[in-house]
PDB file of N, CA and C in Angstrom:
ATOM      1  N   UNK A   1     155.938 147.522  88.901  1.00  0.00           N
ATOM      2  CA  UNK A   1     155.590 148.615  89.775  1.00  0.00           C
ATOM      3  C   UNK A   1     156.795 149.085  90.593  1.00  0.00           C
ATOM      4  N   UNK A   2     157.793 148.127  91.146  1.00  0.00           N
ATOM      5  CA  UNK A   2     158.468 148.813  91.733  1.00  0.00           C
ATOM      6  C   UNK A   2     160.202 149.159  90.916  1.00  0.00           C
ATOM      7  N   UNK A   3     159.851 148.457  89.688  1.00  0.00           N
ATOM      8  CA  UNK A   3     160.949 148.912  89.099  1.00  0.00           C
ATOM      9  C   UNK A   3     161.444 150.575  89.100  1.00  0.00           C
ATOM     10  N   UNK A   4     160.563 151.308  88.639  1.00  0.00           N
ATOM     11  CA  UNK A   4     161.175 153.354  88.636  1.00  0.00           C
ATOM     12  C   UNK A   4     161.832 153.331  89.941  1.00  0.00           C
ATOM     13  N   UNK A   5     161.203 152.747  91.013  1.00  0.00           N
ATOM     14  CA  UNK A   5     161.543 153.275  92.475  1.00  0.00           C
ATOM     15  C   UNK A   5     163.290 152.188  93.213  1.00  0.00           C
ATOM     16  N   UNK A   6     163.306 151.098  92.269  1.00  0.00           N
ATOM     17  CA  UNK A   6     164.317 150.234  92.556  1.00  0.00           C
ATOM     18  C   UNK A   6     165.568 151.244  91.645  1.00  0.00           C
ATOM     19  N   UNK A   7     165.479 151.607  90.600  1.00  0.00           N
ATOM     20  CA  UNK A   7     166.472 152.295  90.172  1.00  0.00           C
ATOM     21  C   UNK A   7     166.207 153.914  90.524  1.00  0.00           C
ATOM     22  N   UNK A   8     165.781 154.565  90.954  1.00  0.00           N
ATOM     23  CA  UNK A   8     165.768 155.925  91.742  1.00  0.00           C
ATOM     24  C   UNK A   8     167.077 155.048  93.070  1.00  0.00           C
ATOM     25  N   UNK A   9     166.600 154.250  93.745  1.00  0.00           N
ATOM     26  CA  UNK A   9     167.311 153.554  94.869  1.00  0.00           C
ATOM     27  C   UNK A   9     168.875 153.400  94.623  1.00  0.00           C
ATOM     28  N   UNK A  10     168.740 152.759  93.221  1.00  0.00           N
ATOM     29  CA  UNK A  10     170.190 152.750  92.453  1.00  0.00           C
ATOM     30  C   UNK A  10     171.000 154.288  92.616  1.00  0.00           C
ATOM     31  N   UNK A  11     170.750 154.583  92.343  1.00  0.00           N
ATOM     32  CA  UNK A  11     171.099 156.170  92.108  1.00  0.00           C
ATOM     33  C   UNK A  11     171.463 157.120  92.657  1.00  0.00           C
ATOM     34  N   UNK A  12     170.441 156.370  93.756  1.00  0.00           N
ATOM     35  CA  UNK A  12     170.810 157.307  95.125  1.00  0.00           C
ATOM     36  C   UNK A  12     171.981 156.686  95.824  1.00  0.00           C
ATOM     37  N   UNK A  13     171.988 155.571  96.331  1.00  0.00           N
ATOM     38  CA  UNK A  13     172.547 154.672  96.864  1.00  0.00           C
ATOM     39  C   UNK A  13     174.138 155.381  95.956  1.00  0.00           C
ATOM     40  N   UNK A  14     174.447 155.095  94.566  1.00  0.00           N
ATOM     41  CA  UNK A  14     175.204 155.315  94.290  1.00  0.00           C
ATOM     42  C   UNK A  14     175.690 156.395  93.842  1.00  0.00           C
ATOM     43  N   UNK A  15     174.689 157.849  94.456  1.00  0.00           N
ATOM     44  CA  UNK A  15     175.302 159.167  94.639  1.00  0.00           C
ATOM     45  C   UNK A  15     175.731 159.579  96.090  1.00  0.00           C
ATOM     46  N   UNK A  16     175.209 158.974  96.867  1.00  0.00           N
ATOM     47  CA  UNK A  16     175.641 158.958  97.999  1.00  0.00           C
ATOM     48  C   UNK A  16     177.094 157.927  98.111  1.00  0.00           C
ATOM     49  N   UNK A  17     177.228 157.364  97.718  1.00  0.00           N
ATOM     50  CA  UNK A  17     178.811 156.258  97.728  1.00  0.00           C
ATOM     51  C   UNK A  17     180.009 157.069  97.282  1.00  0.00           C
ATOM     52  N   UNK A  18     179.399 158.229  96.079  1.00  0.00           N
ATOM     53  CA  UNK A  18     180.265 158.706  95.304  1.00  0.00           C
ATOM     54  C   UNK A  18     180.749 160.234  96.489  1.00  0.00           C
ATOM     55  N   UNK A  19     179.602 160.490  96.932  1.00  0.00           N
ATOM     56  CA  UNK A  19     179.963 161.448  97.828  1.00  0.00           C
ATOM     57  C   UNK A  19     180.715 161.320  99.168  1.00  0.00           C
ATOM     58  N   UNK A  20     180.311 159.916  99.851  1.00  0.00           N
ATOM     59  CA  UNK A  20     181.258 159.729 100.835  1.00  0.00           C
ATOM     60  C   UNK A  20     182.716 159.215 100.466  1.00  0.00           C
ATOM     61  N   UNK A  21     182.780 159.057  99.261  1.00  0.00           N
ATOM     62  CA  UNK A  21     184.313 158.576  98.812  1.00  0.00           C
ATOM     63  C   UNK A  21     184.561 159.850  98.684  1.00  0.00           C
ATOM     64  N   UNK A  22     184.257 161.367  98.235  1.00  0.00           N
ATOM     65  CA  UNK A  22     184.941 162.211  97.679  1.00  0.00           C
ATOM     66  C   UNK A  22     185.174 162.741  99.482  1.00  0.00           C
ATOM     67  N   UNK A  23     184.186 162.999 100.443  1.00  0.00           N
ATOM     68  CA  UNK A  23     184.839 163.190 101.665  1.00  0.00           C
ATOM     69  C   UNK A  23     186.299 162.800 102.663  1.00  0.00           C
ATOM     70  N   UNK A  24     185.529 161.243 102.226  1.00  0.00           N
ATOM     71  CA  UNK A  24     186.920 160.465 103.177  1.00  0.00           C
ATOM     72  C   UNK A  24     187.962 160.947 101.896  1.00  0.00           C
ATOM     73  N   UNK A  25     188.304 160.979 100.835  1.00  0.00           N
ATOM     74  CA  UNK A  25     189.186 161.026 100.292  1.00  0.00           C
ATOM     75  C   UNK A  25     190.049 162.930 100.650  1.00  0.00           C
ATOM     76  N   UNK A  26     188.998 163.560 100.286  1.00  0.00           N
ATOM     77  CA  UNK A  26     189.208 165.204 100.563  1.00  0.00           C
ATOM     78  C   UNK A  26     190.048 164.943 102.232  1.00  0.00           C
ATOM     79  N   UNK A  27     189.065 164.517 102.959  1.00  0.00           N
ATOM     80  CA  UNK A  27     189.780 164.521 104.603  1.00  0.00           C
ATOM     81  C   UNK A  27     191.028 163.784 105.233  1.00  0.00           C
ATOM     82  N   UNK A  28     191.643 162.946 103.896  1.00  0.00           N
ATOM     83  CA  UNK A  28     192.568 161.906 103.707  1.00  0.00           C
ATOM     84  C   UNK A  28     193.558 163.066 103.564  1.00  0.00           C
ATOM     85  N   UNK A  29     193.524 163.339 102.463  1.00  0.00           N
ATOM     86  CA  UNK A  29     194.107 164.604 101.396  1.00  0.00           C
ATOM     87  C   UNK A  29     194.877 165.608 102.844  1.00  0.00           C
ATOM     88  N   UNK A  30     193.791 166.189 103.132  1.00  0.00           N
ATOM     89  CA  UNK A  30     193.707 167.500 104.363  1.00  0.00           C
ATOM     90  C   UNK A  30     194.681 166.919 105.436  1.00  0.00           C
ATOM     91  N   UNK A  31     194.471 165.789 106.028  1.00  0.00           N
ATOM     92  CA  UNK A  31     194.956 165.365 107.134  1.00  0.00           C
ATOM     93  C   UNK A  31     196.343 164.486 106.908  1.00  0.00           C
ATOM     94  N   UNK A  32     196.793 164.421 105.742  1.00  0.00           N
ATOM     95  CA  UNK A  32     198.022 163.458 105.773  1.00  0.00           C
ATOM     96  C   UNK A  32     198.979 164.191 106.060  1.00  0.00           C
ATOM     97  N   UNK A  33     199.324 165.698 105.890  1.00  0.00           N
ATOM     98  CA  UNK A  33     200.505 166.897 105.921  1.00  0.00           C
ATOM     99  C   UNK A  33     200.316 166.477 107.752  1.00  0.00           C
ATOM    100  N   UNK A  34     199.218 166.524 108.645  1.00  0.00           N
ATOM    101  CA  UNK A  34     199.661 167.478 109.826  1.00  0.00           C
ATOM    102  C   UNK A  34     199.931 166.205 110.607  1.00  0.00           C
ATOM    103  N   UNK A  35     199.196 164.702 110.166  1.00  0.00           N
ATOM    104  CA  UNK A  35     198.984 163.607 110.882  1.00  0.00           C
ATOM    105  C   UNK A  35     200.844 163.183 110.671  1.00  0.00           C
ATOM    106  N   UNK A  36     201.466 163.500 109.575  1.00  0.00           N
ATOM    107  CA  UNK A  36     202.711 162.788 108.966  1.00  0.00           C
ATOM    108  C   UNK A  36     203.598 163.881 109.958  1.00  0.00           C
ATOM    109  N   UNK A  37     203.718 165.333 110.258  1.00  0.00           N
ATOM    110  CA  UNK A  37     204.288 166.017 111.022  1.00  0.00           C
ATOM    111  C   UNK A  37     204.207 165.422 112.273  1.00  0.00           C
ATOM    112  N   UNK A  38     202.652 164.989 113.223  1.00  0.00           N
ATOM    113  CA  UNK A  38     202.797 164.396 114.283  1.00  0.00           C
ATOM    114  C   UNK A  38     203.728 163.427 114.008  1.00  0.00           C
ATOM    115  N   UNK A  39     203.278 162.214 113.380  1.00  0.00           N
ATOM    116  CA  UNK A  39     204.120 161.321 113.344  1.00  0.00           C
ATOM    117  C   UNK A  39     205.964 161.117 113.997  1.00  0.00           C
ATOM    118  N   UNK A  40     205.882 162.228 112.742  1.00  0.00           N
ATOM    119  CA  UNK A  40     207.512 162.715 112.986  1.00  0.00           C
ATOM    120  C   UNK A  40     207.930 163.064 114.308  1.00  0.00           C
ATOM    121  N   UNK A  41     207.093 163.804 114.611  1.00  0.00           N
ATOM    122  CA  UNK A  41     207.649 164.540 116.158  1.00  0.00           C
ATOM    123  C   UNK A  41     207.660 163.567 117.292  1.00  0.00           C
ATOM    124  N   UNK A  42     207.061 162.304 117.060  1.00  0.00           N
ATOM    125  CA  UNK A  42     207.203 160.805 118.097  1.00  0.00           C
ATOM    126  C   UNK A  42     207.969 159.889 117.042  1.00  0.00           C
ATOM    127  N   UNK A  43     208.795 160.396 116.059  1.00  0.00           N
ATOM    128  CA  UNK A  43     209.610 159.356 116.055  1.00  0.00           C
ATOM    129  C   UNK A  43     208.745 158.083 115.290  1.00  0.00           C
ATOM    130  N   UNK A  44     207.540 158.032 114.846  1.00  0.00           N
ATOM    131  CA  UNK A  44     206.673 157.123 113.812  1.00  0.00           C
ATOM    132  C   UNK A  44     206.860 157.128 112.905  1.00  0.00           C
ATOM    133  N   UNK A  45     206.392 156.084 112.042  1.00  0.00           N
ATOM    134  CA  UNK A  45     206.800 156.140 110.810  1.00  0.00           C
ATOM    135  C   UNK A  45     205.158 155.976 110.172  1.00  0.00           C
ATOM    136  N   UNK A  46     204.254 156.221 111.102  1.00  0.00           N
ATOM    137  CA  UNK A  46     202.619 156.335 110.543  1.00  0.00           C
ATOM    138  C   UNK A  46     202.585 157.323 109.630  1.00  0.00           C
ATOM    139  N   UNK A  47     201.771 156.511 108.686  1.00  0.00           N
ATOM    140  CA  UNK A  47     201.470 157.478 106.921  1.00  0.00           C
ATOM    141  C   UNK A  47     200.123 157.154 107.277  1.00  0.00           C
ATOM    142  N   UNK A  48     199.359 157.868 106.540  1.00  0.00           N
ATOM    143  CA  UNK A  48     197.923 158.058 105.753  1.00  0.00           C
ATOM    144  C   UNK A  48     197.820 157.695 104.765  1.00  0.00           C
ATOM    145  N   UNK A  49     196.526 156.624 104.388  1.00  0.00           N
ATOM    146  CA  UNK A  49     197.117 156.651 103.049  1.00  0.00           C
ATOM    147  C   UNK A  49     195.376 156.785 102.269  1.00  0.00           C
ATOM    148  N   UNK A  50     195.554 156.924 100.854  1.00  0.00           N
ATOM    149  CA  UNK A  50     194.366 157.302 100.150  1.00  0.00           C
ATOM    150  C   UNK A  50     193.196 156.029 100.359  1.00  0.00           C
ATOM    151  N   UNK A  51     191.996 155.422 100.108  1.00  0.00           N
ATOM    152  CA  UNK A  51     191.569 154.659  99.696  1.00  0.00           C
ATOM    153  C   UNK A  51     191.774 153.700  98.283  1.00  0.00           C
ATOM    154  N   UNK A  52     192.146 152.395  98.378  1.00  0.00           N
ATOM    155  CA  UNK A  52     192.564 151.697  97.659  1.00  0.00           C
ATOM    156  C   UNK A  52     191.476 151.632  96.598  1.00  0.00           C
ATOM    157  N   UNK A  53     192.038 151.332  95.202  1.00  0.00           N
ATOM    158  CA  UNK A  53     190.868 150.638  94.492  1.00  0.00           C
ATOM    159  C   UNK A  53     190.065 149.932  95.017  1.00  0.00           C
ATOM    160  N   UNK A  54     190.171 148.613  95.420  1.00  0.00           N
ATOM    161  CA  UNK A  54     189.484 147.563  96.108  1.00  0.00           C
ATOM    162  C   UNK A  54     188.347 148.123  97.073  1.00  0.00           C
ATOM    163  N   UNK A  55     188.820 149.042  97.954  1.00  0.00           N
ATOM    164  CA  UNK A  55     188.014 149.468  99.090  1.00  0.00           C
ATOM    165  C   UNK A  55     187.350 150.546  98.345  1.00  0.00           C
ATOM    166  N   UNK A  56     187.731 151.336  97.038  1.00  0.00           N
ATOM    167  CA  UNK A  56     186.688 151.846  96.821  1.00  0.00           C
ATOM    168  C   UNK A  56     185.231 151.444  96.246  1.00  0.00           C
ATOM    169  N   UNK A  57     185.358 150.705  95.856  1.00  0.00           N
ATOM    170  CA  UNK A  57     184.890 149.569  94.981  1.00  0.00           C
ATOM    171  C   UNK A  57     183.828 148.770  95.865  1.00  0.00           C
ATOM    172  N   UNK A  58     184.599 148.591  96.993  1.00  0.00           N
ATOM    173  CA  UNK A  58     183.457 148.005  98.193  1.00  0.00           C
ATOM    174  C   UNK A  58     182.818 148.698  98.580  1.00  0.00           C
ATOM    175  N   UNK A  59     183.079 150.415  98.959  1.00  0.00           N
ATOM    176  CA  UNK A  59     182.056 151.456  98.586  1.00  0.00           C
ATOM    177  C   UNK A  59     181.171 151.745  98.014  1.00  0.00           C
ATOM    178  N   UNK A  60     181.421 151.809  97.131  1.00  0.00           N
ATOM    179  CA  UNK A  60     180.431 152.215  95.486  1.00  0.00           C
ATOM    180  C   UNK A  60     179.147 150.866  95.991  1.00  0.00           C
ATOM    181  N   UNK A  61     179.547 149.964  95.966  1.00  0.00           N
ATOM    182  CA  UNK A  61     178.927 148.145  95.753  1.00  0.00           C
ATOM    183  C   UNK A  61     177.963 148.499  96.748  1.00  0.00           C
ATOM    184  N   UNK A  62     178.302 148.474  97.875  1.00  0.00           N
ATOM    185  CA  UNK A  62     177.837 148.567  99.823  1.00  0.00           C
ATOM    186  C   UNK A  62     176.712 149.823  99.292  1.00  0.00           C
ATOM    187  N   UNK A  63     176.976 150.716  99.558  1.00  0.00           N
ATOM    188  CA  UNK A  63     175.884 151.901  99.396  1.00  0.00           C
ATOM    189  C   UNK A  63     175.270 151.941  98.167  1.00  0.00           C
ATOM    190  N   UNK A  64     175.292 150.915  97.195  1.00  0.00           N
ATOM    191  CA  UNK A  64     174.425 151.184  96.228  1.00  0.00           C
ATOM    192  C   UNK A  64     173.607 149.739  96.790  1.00  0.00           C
ATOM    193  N   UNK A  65     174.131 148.895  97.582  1.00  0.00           N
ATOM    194  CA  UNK A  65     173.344 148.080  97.550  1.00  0.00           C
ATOM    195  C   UNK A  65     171.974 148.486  99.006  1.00  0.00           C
ATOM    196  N   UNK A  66     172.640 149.205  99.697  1.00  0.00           N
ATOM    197  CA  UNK A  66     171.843 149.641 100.785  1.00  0.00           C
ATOM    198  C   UNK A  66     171.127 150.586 100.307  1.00  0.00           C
ATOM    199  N   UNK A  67     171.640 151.423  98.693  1.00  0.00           N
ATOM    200  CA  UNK A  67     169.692 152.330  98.836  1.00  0.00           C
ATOM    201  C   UNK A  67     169.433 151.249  98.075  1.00  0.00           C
ATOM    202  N   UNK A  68     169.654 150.121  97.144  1.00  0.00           N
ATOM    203  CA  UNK A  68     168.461 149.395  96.415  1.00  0.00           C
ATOM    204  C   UNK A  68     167.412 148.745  97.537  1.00  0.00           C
ATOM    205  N   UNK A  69     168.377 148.143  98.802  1.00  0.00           N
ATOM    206  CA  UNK A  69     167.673 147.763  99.713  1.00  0.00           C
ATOM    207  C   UNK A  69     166.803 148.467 100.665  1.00  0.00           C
ATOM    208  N   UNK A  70     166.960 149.802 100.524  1.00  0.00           N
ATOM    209  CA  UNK A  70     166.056 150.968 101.114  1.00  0.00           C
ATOM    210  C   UNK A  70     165.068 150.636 100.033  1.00  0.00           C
ATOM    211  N   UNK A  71     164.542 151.087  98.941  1.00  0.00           N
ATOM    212  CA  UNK A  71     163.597 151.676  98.034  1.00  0.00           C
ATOM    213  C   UNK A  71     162.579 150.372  97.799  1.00  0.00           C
ATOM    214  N   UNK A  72     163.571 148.898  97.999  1.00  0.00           N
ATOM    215  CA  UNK A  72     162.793 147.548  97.844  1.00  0.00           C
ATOM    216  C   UNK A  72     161.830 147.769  99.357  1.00  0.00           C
ATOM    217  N   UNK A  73     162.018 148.157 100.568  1.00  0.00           N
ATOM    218  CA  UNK A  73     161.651 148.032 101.665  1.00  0.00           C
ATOM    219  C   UNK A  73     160.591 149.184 101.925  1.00  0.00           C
ATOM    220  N   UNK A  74     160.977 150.109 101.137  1.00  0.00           N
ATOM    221  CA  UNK A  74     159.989 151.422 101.102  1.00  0.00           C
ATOM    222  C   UNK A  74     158.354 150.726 100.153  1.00  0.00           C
ATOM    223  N   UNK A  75     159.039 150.570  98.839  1.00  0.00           N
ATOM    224  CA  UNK A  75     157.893 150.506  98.278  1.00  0.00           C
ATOM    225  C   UNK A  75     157.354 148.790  98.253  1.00  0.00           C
ATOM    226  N   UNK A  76     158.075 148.338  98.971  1.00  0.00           N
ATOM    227  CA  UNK A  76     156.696 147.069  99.980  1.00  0.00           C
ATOM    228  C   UNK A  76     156.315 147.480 100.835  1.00  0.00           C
ATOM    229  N   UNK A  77     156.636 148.130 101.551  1.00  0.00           N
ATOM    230  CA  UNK A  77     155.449 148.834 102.441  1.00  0.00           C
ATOM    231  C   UNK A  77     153.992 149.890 102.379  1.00  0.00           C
ATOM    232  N   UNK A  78     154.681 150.709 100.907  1.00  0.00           N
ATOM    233  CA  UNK A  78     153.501 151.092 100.769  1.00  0.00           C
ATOM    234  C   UNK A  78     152.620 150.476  99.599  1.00  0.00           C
ATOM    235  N   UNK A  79     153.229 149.359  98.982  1.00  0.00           N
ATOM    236  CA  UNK A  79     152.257 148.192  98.187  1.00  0.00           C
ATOM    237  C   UNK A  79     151.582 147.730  99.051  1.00  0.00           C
ATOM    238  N   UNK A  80     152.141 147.106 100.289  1.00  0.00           N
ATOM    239  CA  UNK A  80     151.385 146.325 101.484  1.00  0.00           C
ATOM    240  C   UNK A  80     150.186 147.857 101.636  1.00  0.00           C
ATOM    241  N   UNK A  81     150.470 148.758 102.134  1.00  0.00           N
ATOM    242  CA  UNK A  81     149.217 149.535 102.868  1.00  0.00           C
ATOM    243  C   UNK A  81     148.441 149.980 101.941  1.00  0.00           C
ATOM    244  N   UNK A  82     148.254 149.675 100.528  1.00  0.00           N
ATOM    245  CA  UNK A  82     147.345 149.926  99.713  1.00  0.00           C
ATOM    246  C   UNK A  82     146.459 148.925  99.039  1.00  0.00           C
ATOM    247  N   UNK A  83     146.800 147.837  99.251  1.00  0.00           N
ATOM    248  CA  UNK A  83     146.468 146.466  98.821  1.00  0.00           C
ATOM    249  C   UNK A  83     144.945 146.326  99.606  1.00  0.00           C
ATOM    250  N   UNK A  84     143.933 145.860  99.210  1.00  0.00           N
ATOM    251  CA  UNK A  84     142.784 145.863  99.654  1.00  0.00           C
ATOM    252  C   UNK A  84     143.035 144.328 100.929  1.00  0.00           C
ATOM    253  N   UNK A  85     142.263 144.569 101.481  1.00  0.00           N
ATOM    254  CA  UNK A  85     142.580 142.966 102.706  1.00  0.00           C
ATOM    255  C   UNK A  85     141.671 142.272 101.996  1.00  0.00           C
TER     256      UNK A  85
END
């Protein structure tokens, strides 16, 4: 029974992972030209840098595991409120 709704969870979980990687990455992108100019102008040697394999990876993992753990928590609750007492 709750298998369709554990992989809908999958899915989501890991369309949403895919989307906050393409943000932070886009806003990485955007912000390394003006953050690397500050830098310069104090004399830093602060870079920006992209998201690593590794950390993306802990991405993808993390938010796919938090919607499986959404959709497991959803549909015990509404197994629980339909279940006769």
């Amino acid at each position: 029974m709750r298998r369709p709704f554990l992989y809908s969870g999958f899915w989501y979980g890991l369309g949403g992972g895919l989307i906050a990687w393409l943000l932070v990455n886009g806003a990485l992108s955007l912000l390394r030209g003006p953050v690397q100019q500050l830098a310069g102008l104090y004399g830093s040697g602060f870079n920006l840098s992209a998201l690593g394999a590794a950390t993306s990876l802990l991405l993808l993992a993390l938010s796919t595991t938090l919607g499986l753990l959404g959709s497991w928590l959803a549909v015990g609750r509404h197994l629980d409120a339909i279940q006769p007492s």
